[in-house]
N, C-alpha and C. Protein backbone atom coordinates (compact mmCIF):
# COMPACT_ATOMS: atom_id res chain seq x y z
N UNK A 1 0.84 -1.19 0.00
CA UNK A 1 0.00 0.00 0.00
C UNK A 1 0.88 1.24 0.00
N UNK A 2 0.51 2.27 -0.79
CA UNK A 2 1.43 3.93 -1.06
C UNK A 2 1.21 4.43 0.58
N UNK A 3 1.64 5.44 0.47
CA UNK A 3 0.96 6.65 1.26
C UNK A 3 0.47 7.70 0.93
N UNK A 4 -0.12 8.13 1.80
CA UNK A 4 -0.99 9.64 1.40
C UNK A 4 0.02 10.82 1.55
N UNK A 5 -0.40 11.80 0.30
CA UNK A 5 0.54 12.51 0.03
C UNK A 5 -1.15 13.81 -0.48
N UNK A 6 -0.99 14.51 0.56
CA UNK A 6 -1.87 15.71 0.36
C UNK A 6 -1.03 16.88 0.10
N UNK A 7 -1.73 17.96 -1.34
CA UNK A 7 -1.50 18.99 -1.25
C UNK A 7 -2.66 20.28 -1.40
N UNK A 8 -1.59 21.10 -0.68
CA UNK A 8 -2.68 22.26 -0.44
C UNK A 8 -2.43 23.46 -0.91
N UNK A 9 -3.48 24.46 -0.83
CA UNK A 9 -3.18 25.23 -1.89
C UNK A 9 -3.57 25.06 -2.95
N UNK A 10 -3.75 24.46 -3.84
CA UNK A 10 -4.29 24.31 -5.34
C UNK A 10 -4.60 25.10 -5.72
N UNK A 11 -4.98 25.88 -6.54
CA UNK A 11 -5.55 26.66 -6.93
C UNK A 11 -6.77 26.23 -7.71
N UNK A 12 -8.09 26.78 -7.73
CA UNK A 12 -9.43 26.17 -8.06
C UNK A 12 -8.99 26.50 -9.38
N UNK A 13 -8.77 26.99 -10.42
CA UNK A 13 -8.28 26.50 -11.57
C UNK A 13 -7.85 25.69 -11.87
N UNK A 14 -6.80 25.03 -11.14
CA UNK A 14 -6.05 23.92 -11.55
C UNK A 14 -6.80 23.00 -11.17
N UNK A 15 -7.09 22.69 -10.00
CA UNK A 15 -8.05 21.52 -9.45
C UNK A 15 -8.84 21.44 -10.51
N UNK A 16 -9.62 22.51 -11.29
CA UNK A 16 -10.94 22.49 -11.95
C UNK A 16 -10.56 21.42 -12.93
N UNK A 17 -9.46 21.87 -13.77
CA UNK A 17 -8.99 21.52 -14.47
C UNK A 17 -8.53 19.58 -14.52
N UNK A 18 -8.35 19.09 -13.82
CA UNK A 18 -7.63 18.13 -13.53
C UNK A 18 -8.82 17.35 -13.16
N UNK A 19 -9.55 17.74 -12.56
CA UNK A 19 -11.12 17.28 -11.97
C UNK A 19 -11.94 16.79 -13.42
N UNK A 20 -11.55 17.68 -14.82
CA UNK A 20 -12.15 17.67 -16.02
C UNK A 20 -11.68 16.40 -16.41
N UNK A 21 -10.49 16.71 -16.43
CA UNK A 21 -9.38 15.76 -17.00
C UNK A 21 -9.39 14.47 -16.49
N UNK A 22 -9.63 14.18 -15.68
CA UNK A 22 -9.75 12.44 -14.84
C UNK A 22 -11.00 12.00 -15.16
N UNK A 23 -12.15 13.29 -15.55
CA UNK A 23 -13.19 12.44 -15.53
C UNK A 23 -13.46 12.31 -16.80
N UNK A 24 -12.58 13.15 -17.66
CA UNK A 24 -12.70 12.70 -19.46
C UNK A 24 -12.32 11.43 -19.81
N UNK A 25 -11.12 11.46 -18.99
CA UNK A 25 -10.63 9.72 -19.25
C UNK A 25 -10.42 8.79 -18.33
N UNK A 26 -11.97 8.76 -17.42
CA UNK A 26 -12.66 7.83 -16.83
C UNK A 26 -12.30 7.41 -15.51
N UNK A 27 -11.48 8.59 -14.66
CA UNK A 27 -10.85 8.05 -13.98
C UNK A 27 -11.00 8.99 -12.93
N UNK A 28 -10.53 8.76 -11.33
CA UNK A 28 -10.81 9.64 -10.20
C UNK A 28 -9.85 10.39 -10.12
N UNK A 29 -10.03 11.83 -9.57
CA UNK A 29 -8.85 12.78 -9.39
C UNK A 29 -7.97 12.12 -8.96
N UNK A 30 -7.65 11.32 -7.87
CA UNK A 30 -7.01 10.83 -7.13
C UNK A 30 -5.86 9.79 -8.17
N UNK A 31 -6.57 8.68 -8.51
CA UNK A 31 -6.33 7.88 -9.58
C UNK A 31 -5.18 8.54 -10.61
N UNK A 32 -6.02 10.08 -11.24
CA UNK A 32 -5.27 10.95 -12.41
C UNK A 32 -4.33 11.45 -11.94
N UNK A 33 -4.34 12.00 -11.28
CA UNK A 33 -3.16 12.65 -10.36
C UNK A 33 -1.86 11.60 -9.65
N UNK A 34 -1.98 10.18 -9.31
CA UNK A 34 -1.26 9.51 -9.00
C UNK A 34 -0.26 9.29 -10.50
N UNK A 35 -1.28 8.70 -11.54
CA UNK A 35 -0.42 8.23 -12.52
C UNK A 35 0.16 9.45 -13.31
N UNK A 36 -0.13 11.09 -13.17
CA UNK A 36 1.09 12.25 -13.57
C UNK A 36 1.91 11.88 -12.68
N UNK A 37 2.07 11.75 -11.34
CA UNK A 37 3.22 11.96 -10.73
C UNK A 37 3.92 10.66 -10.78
N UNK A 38 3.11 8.97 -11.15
CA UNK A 38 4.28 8.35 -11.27
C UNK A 38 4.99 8.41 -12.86
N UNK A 39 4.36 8.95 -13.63
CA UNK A 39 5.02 9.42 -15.41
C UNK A 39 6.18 10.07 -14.31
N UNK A 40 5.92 11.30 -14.14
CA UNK A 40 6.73 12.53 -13.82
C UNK A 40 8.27 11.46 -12.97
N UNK A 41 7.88 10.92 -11.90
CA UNK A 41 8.84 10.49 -11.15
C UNK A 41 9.64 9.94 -12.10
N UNK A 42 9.03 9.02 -12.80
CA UNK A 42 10.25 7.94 -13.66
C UNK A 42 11.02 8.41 -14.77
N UNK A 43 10.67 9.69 -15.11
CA UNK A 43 11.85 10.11 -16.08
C UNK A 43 12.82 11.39 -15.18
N UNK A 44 14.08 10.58 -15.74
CA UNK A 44 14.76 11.75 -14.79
C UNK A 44 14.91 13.44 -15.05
N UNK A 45 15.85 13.75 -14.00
CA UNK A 45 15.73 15.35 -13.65
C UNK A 45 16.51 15.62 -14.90
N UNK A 46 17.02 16.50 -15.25
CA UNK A 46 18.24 17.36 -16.19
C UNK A 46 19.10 16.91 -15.56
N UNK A 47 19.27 16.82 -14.34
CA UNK A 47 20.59 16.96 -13.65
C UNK A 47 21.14 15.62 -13.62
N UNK A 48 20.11 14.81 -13.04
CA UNK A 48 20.28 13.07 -13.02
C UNK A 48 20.58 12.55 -15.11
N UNK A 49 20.28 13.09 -15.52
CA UNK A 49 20.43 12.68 -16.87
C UNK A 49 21.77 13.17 -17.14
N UNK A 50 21.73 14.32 -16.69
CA UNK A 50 23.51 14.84 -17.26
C UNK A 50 24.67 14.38 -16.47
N UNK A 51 24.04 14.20 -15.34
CA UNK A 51 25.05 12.81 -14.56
C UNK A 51 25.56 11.46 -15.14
N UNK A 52 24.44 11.10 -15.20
CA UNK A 52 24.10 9.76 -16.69
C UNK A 52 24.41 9.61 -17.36
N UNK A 53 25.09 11.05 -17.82
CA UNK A 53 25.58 10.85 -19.59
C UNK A 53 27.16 11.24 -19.33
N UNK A 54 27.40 11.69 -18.05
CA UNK A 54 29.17 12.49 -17.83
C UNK A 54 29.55 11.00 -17.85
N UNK A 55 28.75 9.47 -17.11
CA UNK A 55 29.90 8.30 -17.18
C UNK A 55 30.22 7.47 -17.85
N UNK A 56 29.66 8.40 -19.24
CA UNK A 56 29.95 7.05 -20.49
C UNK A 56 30.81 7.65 -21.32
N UNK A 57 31.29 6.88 -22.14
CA UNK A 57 32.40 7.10 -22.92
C UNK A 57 31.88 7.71 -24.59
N UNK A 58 32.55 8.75 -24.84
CA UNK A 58 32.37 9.50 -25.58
C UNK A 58 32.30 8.64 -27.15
N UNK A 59 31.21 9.01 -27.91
CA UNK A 59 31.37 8.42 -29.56
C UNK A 59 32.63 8.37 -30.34
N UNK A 60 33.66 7.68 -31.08
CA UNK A 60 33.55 8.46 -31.97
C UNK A 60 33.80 7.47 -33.48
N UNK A 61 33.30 8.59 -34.21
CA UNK A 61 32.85 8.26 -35.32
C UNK A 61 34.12 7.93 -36.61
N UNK A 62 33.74 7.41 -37.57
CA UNK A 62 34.82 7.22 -38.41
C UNK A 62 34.80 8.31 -39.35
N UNK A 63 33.99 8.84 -39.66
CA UNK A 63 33.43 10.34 -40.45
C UNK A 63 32.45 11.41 -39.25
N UNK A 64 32.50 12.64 -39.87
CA UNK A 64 31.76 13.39 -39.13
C UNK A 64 30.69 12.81 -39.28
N UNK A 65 29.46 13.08 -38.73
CA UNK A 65 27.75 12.93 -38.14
C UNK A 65 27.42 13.27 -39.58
N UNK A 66 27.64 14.99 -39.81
CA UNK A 66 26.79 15.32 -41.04
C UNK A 66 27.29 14.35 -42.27
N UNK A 67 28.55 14.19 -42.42
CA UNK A 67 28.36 13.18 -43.93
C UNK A 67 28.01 12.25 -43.53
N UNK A 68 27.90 11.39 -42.26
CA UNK A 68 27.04 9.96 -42.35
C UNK A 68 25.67 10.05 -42.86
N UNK A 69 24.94 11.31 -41.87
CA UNK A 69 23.52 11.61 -41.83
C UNK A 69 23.01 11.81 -43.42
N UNK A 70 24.29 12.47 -44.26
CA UNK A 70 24.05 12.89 -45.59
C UNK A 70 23.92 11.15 -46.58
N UNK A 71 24.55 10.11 -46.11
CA UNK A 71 25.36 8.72 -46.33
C UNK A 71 23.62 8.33 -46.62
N UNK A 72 23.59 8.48 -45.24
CA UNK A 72 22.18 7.47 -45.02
C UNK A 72 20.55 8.19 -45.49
N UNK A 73 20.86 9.50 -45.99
CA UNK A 73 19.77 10.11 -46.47
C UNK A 73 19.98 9.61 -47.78
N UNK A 74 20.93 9.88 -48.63
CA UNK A 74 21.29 9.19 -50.21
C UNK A 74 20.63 7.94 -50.12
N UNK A 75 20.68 7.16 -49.66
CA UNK A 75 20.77 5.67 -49.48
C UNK A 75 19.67 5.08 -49.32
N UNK A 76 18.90 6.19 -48.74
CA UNK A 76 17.66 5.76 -48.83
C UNK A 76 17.37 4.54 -47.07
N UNK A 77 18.36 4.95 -46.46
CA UNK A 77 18.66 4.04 -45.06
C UNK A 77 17.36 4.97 -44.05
């Protein structure tokens, strides 16, 4: 079982909004609002991604990018 995670403040716009939105696609605020924040959680931050990407080892290529990209546009690839 999760836990409860209340917020306050909302603004009745937004609530309104989201209230529309769960019940367009059949589902309880509660429900709609869980599955944005587990989308949101599972892709990472900027920061966690650029972390992510400082520990791998750099490309490199046998030709520049643009004449490959140009290679494989000819080619019909």
């Amino acid at each position: 079982m999760g836990v409860t995670l209340q917020i306050r403040d909302v603004p009745e716009d937004v609530h309104q909004k989201l209230k529309k939105r769960a019940e367009v696609s059949g589902k309880s605020l509660s429900q709609y609002v869980r599955e944005m924040l587990e989308r949101n959680a599972s892709r990472p931050t900027t920061e966690e991604f650029l972390a992510r990407l400082a520990t791998r080892e750099p490309v490199k290529l046998s030709e520049p990018s643009e004449v490959l990209v140009r290679k494989l546009r000819d080619h019909g690839e």
